[in-house]
Protein backbone atom coordinates (compact mmCIF):
# COMPACT_ATOMS: atom_id res chain seq x y z
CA UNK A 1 3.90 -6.91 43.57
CA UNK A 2 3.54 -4.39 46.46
CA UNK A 3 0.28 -2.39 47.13
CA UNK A 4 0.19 -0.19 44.68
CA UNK A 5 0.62 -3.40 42.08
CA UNK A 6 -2.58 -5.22 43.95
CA UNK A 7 -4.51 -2.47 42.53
CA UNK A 8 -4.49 -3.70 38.94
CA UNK A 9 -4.99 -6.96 37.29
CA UNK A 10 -2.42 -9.01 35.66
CA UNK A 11 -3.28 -7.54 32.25
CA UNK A 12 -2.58 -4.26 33.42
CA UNK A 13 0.44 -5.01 35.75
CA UNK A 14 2.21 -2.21 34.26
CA UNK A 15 0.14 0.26 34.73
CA UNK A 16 1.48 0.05 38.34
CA UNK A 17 4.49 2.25 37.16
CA UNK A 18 3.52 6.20 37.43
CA UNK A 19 5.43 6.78 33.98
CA UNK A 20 4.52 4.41 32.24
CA UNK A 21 0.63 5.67 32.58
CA UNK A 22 0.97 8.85 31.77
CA UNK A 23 3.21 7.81 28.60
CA UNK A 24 -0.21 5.82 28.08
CA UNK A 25 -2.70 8.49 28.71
CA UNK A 26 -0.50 10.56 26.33
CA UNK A 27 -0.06 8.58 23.58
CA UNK A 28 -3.88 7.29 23.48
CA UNK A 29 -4.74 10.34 22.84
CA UNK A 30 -1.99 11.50 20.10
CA UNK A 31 -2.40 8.24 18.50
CA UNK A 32 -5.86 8.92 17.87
CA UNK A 33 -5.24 11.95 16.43
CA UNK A 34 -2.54 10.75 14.09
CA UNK A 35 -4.79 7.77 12.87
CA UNK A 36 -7.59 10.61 11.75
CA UNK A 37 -4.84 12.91 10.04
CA UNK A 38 -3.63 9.66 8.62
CA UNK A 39 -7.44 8.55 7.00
CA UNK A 40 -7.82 12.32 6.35
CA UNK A 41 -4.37 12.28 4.33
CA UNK A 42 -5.29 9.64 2.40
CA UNK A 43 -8.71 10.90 1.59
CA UNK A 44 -7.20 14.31 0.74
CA UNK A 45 -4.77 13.09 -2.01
CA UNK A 46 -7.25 10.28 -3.63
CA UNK A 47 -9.62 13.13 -3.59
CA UNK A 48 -7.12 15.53 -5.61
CA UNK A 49 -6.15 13.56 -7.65
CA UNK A 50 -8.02 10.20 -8.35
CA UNK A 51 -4.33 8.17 -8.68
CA UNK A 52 -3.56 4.83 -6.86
CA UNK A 53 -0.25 5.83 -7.86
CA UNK A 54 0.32 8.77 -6.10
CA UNK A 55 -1.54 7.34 -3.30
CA UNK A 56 1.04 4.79 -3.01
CA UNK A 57 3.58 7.25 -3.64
CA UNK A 58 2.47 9.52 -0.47
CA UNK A 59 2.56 6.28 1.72
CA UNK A 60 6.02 5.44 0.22
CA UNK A 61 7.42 9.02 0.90
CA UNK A 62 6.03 8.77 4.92
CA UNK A 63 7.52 5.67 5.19
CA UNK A 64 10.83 5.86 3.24
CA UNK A 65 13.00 8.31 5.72
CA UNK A 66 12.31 5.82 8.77
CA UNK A 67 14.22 2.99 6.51
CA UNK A 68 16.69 4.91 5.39
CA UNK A 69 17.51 6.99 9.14
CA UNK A 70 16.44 4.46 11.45
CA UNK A 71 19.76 3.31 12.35
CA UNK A 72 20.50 6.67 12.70
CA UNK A 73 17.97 7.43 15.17
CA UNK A 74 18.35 3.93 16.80
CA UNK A 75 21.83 5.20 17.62
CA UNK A 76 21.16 8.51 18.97
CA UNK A 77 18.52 6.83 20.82
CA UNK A 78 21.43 4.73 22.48
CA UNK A 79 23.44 7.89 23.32
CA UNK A 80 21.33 10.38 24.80
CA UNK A 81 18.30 10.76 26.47
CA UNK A 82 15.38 9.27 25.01
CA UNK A 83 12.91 11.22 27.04
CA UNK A 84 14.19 14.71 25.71
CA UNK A 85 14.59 13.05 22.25
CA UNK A 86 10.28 12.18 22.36
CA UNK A 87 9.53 15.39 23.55
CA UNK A 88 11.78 17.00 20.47
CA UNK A 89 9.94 15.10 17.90
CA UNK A 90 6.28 15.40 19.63
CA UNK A 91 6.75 19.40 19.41
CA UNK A 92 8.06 19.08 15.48
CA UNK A 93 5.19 16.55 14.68
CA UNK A 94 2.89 19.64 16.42
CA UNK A 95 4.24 22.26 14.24
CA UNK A 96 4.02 19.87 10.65
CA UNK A 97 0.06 18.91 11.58
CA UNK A 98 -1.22 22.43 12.47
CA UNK A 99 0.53 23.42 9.25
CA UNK A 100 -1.23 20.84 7.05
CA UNK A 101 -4.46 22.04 8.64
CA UNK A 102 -3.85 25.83 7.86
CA UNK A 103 -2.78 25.22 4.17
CA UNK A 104 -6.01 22.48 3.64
CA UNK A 105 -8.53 25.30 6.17
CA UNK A 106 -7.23 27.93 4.18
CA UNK A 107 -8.26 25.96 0.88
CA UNK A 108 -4.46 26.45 -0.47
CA UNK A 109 -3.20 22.61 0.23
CA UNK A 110 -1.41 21.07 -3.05
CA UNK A 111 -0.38 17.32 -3.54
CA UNK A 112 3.34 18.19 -3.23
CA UNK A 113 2.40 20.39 0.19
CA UNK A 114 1.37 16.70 1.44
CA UNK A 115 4.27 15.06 0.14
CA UNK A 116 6.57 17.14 1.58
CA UNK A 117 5.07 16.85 5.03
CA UNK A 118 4.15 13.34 4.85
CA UNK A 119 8.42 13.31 3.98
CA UNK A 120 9.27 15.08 7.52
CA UNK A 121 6.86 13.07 9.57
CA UNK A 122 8.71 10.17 8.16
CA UNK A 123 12.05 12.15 9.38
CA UNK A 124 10.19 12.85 12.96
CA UNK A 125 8.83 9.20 12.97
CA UNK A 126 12.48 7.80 12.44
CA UNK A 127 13.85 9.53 15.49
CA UNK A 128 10.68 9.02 17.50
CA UNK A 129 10.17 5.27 17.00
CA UNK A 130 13.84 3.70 17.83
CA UNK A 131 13.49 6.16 21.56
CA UNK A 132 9.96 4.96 22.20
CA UNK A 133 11.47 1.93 22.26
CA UNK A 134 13.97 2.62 24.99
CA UNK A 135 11.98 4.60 27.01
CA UNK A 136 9.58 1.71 27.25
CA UNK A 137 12.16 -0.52 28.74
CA UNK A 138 13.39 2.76 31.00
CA UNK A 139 9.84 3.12 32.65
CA UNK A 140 8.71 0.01 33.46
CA UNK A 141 10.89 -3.08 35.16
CA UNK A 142 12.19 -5.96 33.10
CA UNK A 143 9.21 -8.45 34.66
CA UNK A 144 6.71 -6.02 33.13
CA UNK A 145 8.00 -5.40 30.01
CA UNK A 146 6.18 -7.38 27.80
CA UNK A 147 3.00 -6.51 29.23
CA UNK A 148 4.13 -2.72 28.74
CA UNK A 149 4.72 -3.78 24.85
CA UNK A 150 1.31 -5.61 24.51
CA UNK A 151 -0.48 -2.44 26.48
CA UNK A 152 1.01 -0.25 24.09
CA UNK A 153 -0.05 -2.10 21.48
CA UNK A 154 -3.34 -1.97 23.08
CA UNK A 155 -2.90 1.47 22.78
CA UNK A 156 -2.46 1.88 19.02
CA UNK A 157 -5.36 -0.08 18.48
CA UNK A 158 -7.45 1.56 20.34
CA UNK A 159 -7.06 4.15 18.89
CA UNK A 160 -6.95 2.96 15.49
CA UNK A 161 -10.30 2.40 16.26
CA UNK A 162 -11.99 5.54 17.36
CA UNK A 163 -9.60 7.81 15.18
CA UNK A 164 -10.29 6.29 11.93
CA UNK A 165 -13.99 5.84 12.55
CA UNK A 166 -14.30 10.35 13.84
CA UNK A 167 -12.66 10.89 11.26
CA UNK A 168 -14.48 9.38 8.35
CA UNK A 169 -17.33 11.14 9.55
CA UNK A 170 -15.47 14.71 9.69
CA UNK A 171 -14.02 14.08 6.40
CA UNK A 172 -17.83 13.18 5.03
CA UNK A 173 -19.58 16.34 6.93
CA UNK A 174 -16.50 19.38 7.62
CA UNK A 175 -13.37 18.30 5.34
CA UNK A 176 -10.12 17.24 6.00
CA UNK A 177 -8.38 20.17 6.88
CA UNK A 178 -10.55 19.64 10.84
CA UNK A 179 -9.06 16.27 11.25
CA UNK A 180 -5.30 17.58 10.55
CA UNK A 181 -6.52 20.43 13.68
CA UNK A 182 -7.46 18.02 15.62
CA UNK A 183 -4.59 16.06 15.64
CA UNK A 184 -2.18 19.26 16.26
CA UNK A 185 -4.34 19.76 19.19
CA UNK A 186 -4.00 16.30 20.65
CA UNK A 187 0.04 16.55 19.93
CA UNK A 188 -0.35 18.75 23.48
CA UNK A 189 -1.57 15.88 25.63
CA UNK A 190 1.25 13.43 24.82
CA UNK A 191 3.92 16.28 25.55
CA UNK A 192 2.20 17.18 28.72
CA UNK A 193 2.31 13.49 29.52
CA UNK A 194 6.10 13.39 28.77
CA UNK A 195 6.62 16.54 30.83
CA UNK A 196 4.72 15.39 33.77
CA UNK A 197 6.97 12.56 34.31
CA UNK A 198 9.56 11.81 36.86
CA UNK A 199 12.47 10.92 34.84
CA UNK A 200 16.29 9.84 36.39
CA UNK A 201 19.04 12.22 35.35
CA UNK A 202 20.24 10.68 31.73
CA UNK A 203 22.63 7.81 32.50
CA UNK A 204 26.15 8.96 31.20
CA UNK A 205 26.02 6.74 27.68
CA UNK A 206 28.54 5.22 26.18
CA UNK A 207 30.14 7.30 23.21
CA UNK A 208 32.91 5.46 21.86
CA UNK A 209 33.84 4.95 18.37
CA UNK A 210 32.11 7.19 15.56
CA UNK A 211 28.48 7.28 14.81
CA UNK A 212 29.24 5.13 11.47
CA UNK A 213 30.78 2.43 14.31
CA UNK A 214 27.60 2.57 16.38
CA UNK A 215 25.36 2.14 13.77
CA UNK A 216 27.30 -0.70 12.04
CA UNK A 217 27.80 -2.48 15.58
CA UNK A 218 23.88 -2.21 15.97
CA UNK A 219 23.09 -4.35 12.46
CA UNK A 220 26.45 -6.57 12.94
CA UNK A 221 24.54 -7.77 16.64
CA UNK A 222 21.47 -8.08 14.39
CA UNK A 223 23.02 -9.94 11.91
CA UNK A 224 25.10 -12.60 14.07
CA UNK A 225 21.79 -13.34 16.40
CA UNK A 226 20.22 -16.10 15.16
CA UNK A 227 16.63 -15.28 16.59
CA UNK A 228 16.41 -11.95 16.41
CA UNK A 229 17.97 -11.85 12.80
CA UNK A 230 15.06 -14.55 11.83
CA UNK A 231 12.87 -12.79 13.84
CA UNK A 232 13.59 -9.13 11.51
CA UNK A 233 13.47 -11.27 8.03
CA UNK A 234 10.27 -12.56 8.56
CA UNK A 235 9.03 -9.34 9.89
CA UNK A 236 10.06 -7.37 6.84
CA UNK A 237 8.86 -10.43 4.55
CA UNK A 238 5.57 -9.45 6.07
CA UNK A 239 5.93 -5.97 5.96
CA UNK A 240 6.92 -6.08 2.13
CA UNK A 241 4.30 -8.25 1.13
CA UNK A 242 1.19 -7.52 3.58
CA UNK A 243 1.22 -4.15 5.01
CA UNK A 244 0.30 -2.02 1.49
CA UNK A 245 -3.06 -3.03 2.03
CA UNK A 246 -3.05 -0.29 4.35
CA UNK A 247 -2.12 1.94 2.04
CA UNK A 248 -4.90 1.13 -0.69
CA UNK A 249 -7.90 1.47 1.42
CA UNK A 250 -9.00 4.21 -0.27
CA UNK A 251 -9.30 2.64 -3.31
CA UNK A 252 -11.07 -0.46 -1.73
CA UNK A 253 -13.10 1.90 0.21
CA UNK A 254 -14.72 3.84 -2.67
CA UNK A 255 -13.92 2.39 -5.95
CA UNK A 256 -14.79 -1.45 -4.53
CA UNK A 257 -16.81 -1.56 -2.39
CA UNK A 258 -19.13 1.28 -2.90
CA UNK A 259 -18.72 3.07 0.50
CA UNK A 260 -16.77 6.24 0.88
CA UNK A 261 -14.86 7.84 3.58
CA UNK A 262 -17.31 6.56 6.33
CA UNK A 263 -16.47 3.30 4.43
CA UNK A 264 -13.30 3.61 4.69
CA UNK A 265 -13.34 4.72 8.55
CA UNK A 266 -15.41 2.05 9.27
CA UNK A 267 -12.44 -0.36 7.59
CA UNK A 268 -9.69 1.03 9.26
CA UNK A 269 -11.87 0.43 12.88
CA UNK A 270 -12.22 -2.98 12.24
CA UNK A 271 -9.08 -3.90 11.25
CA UNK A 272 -7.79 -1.94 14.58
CA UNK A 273 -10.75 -4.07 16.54
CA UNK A 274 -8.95 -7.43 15.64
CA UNK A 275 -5.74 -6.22 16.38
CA UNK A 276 -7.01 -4.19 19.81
CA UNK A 277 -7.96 -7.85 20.73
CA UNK A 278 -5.18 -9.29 19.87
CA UNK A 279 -3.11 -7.16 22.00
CA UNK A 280 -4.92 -7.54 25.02
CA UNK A 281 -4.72 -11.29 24.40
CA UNK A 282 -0.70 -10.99 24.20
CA UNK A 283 -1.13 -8.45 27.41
CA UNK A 284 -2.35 -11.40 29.22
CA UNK A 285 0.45 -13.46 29.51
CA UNK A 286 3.01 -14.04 31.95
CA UNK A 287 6.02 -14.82 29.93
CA UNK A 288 7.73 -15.19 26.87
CA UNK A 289 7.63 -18.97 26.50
CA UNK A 290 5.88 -19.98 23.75
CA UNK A 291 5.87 -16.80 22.00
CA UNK A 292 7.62 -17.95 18.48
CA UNK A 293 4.26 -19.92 17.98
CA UNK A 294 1.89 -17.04 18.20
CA UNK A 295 4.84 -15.43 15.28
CA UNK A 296 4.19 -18.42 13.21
CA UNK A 297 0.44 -19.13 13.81
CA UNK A 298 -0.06 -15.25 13.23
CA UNK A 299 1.49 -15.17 9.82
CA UNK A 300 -0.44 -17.87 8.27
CA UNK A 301 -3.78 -16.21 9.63
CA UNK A 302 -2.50 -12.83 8.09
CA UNK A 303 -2.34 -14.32 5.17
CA UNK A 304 -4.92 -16.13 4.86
CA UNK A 305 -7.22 -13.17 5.61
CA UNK A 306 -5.48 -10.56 3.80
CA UNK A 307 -6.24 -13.08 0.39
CA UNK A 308 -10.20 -13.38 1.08
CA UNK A 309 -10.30 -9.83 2.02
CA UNK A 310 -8.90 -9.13 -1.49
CA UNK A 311 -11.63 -11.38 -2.97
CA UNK A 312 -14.37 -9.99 -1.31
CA UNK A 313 -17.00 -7.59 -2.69
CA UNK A 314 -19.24 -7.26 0.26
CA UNK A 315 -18.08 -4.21 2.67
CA UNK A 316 -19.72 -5.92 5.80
CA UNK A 317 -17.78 -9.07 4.83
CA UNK A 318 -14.57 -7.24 4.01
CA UNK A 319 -14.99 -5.14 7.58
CA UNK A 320 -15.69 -8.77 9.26
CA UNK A 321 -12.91 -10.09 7.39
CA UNK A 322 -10.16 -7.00 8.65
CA UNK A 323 -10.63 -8.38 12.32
CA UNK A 324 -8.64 -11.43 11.72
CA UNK A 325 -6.22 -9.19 9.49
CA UNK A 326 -5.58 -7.00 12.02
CA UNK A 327 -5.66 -9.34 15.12
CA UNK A 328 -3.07 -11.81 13.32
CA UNK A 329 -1.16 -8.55 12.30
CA UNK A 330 -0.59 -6.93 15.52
CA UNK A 331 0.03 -10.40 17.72
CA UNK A 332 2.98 -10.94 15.02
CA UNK A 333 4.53 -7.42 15.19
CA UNK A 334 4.22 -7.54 19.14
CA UNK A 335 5.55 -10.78 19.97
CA UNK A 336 8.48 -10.15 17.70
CA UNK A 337 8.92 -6.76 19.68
CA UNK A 338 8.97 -8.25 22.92
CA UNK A 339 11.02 -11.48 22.08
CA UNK A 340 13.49 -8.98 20.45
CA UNK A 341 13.51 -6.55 23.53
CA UNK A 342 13.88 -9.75 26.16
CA UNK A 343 17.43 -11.05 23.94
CA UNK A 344 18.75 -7.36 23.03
CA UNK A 345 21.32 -5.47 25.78
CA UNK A 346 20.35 -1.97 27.02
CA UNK A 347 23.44 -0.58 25.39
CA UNK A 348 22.29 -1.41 21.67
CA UNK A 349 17.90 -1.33 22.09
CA UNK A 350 17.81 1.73 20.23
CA UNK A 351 19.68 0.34 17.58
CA UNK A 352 18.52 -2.89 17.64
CA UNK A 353 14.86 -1.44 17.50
CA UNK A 354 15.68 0.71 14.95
CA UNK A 355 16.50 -2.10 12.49
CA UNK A 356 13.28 -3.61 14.00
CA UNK A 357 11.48 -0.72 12.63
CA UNK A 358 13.09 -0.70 9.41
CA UNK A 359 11.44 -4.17 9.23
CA UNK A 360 8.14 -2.94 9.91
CA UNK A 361 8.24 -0.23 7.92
CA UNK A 362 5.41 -1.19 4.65
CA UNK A 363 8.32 -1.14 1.67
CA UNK A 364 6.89 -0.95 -2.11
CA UNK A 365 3.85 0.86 -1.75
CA UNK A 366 4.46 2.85 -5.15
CA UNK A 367 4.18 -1.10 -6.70
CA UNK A 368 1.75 -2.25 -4.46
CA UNK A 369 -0.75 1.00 -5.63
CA UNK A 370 0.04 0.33 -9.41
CA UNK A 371 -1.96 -2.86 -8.75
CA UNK A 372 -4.54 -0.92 -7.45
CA UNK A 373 -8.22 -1.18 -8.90
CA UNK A 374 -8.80 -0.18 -12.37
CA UNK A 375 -10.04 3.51 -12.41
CA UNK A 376 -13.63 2.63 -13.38
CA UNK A 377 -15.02 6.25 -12.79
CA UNK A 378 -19.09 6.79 -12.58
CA UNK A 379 -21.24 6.59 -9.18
CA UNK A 380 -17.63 6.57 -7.61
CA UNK A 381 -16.63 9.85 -9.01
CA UNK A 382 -20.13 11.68 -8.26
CA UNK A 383 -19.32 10.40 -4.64
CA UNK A 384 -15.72 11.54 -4.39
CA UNK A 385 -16.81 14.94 -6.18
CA UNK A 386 -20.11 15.12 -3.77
CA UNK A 387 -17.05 15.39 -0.56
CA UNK A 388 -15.30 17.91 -2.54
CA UNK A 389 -17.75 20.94 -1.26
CA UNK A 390 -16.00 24.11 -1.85
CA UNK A 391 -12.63 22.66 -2.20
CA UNK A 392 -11.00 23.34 1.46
C-alpha cells in the first residue's frame, strides 16, 4: 500500500488518494447543507399549504428530470470531462439555493417559486449524479473503489444526520428561509474542493455515433447484462415501492406522531444513523464476493422495517425503528453501486450509472402522498401555525 497508505486503516484505504479527500471534505459539507434545505423544503410547502398532495407533488417534480435526463447526462458524462461537468452544476445548484433563501428571507416565496426550483435542481441533479459517478472511479484506483463507494456513502449519511437534525431546530426557532442560506453558503466548500484538485488533462473520449446512439448503447449494455440488469429492476422495485416514505415525513412528523419539525429532524437523523452504519460496515470489506447477499438480506430488512414503522404511533419507537430502515436502505443501494461499477467498462459508467440512478430515483410520490394521513386538523394545526411567525 506504500507509506502514505500505512497511514490509514483498511476502512479508510481510500482516503490515501489526495483527490479523493478533498472530493470528501467537499461534499460532507454540501451534503449537509442540501439535507437541511431539503427538511426546510419540505417544511416550507406542508407549512403553506397543509396538502400531502402537493407535498408529494414537490418531491415528484425534484425527482422527475433525473429520470427523464439521466441518460442524457450519463452520456455527456462519458464524453467530456466529468470534473468540469461537477463544478458546472455545483455553481448552478449555488445560484438556485441562495435564490430560494432571498425569495423565503424576503417573505415573498410562493408554492410554485419551490416547484420551479425544486424542477432545476432535479435538472442540476441529473447531470451531477451520472459524473459523480465517474469521477469516483477517476480518483481513486480500481482496488479501492468500493471502499471509495461505501465512504461516500458514509458521507451522505453523515450528513443526513447532522443536516436534518440543525435544521429542524432553525426551522422551529429562525424559519426556513436560514437553512436555504446556509446551504448556498456550503455550495462554496465543495467547489473549492473540486478546484483544489490535481486533475489529468481530460482523456480524448470517444465521440462516435450521435448522442441518440450513445444513449441507446448505454441501456442496450444494461439490458443484455444479466446482473446488472437484475441488479437495476430490483433497485427501482425498491425505489418505487419504499423510498416515498421519505417524502411523507412531514406528515408522519406532525400529523402522527405529534412532534413537529424537531420531530421530523430528529427522524430524518435516525434514519441517516442506520444507514451511516451501514456504510461503514460495507466500507469494511475487502472485496466484492459475497455482495449479492447483503442486496438480498437488505431488502427483506427494508421491508420489514419500513411496515412496523408505518404501524407505529410512538415517535421514539418510530425514530428506533428508522435505523434499521435506513441501515438496510443504504447497504442495498451501495452494494448494487459497487457490484455495478466492478462489471461496467470505463467507456459506458456514465451511462450505465445514469440508468442506475434512474433506478434510484423515488418514482410515484404524487400516489404515494394521496395515501398520506387523513388531514385531522386541531393541536396539529396550532403547531404548524405556532412556526408560521411572521410568515418569512
Amino acid at each position: 500500500m506504500g507509506p502514505l497508505g500505512s497511514k490509514f486503516s483498511p476502512i479508510l484505504r481510500a482516503f490515501r488518494h489526495r483527490n479523493f479527500r478533498l472530493f470528501f471534505g467537499g461534499q460532507l459539507i454540501s451534503m449537509t447543507g442540501v439535507w437541511m434545505q431539503l427538511v426546510a423544503q419540505s417544511w416550507l410547502v406542508y407549512r403553506l399549504t397543509d396538502s400531502p398532495t402537493l407535498l408529494g407533488l414537490v418531491g415528484f417534480t425534484s425527482q422527475f428530470p433525473v429520470f427523464l435526463l439521466a441518460p442524457l447526462g450519463g452520456m455527456v458524462a462519458d464524453r467530456y470531462s466529468p470534473h468540469r461537468i461537477l463544478v458546472t452544476m455545483q455553481a448552478a445548484g449555488m445560484v438556485l439555493a441562495f435564490l430560494l433563501a432571498g425569495l423565503t428571507l424576503a417573505g415573498t416565496v410562493q408554492v410554485w417559486h419551490v416547484f420551479v426550483l425544486a424542477a432545476l435542481f432535479g435538472v442540476i441533479s441529473a447531470f451531477d449524479i451520472p459524473a459523480r459517478q465517474v469521477f469516483i472511479a477517476e480518483i481513486v484506483s480500481r482496488d479501492d473503489l468500493m471502499n471509495a463507494i461505501a465512504l461516500n456513502s458514509a458521507m451522505f449519511n453523515g450528513a443526513r444526520t447532522v443536516g436534518p437534525a440543525v435544521a429542524g431546530v432553525l426551522v422551529a426557532t429562525v424559519g426556513e428561509g436560514w437553512c436555504f442560506l446556509a446551504n448556498a453558503v456550503c455550495y462554496i466548500a465543495v467547489i473549492a474542493g473540486f478546484l483544489l484538485m490535481k486533475v489529468r488533462p481530460p482523456v480524448a473520449r470517444p465521440r462516435l455515433g450521435s448522442a441518440l446512439a450513445n444513449v441507446i448503447e448505454g441501456f442496450r449494455f444494461t439490458g443484455k447484462t444479466a446482473p446488472i440488469r437484475d441488479l437495476l429492476l430490483l433497485l427501482g422495485l425498491v425505489s418505487l415501492m419504499g423510498m416515498p416514505h421519505t417524502v411523507l415525513m412531514p406528515i408522519f412528523a406532525d400529523k402522527i406522531l405529534h412532534a413537529g419539525p424537531r420531530g421530523l429532524g430528529l427522524l430524518m437523523g435516525s434514519s441517516g444513523i442506520g444507514a451511516l452504519i451501514g456504510a461503514l460496515a460495507l466500507a469494511a470489506r475487502l472485496g466484492v464476493r459475497g455482495l449479492g447477499s447483503w442486496v438480498g438480506y437488505s431488502c427483506a430488512g427494508f421491508g420489514v422495517s419500513l411496515i412496523l414503522f408505518s404501524l407505529s404511533r410512538s415517535f421514539w419507537l418510530s425514530a428506533l425503528l428508522l435505523l434499521p430502515v435506513g441501515f438496510s436502505m443504504i447497504v442495498e443501494m451501495a452494494a448494487s453501486n459497487t457490484l455495478i461499477q466492478v462489471m461496467v467498462p470505463d467507456q459506458l459508467r456514465g451511462r450505465v450509472m445514469a440508468v442506475y440512478s434512474r433506478g434510484a430515483v423515488r418514482r410515484s410520490v404524487t400516489r404515494a402522498a394521496r395515501r398520506g394521513a387523513p388531514s385531522h386538523r386541531g393541536a396539529a394545526d396550532g403547531r404548524r401555525r405556532s412556526t408560521r411567525g411572521d410568515d418569512r
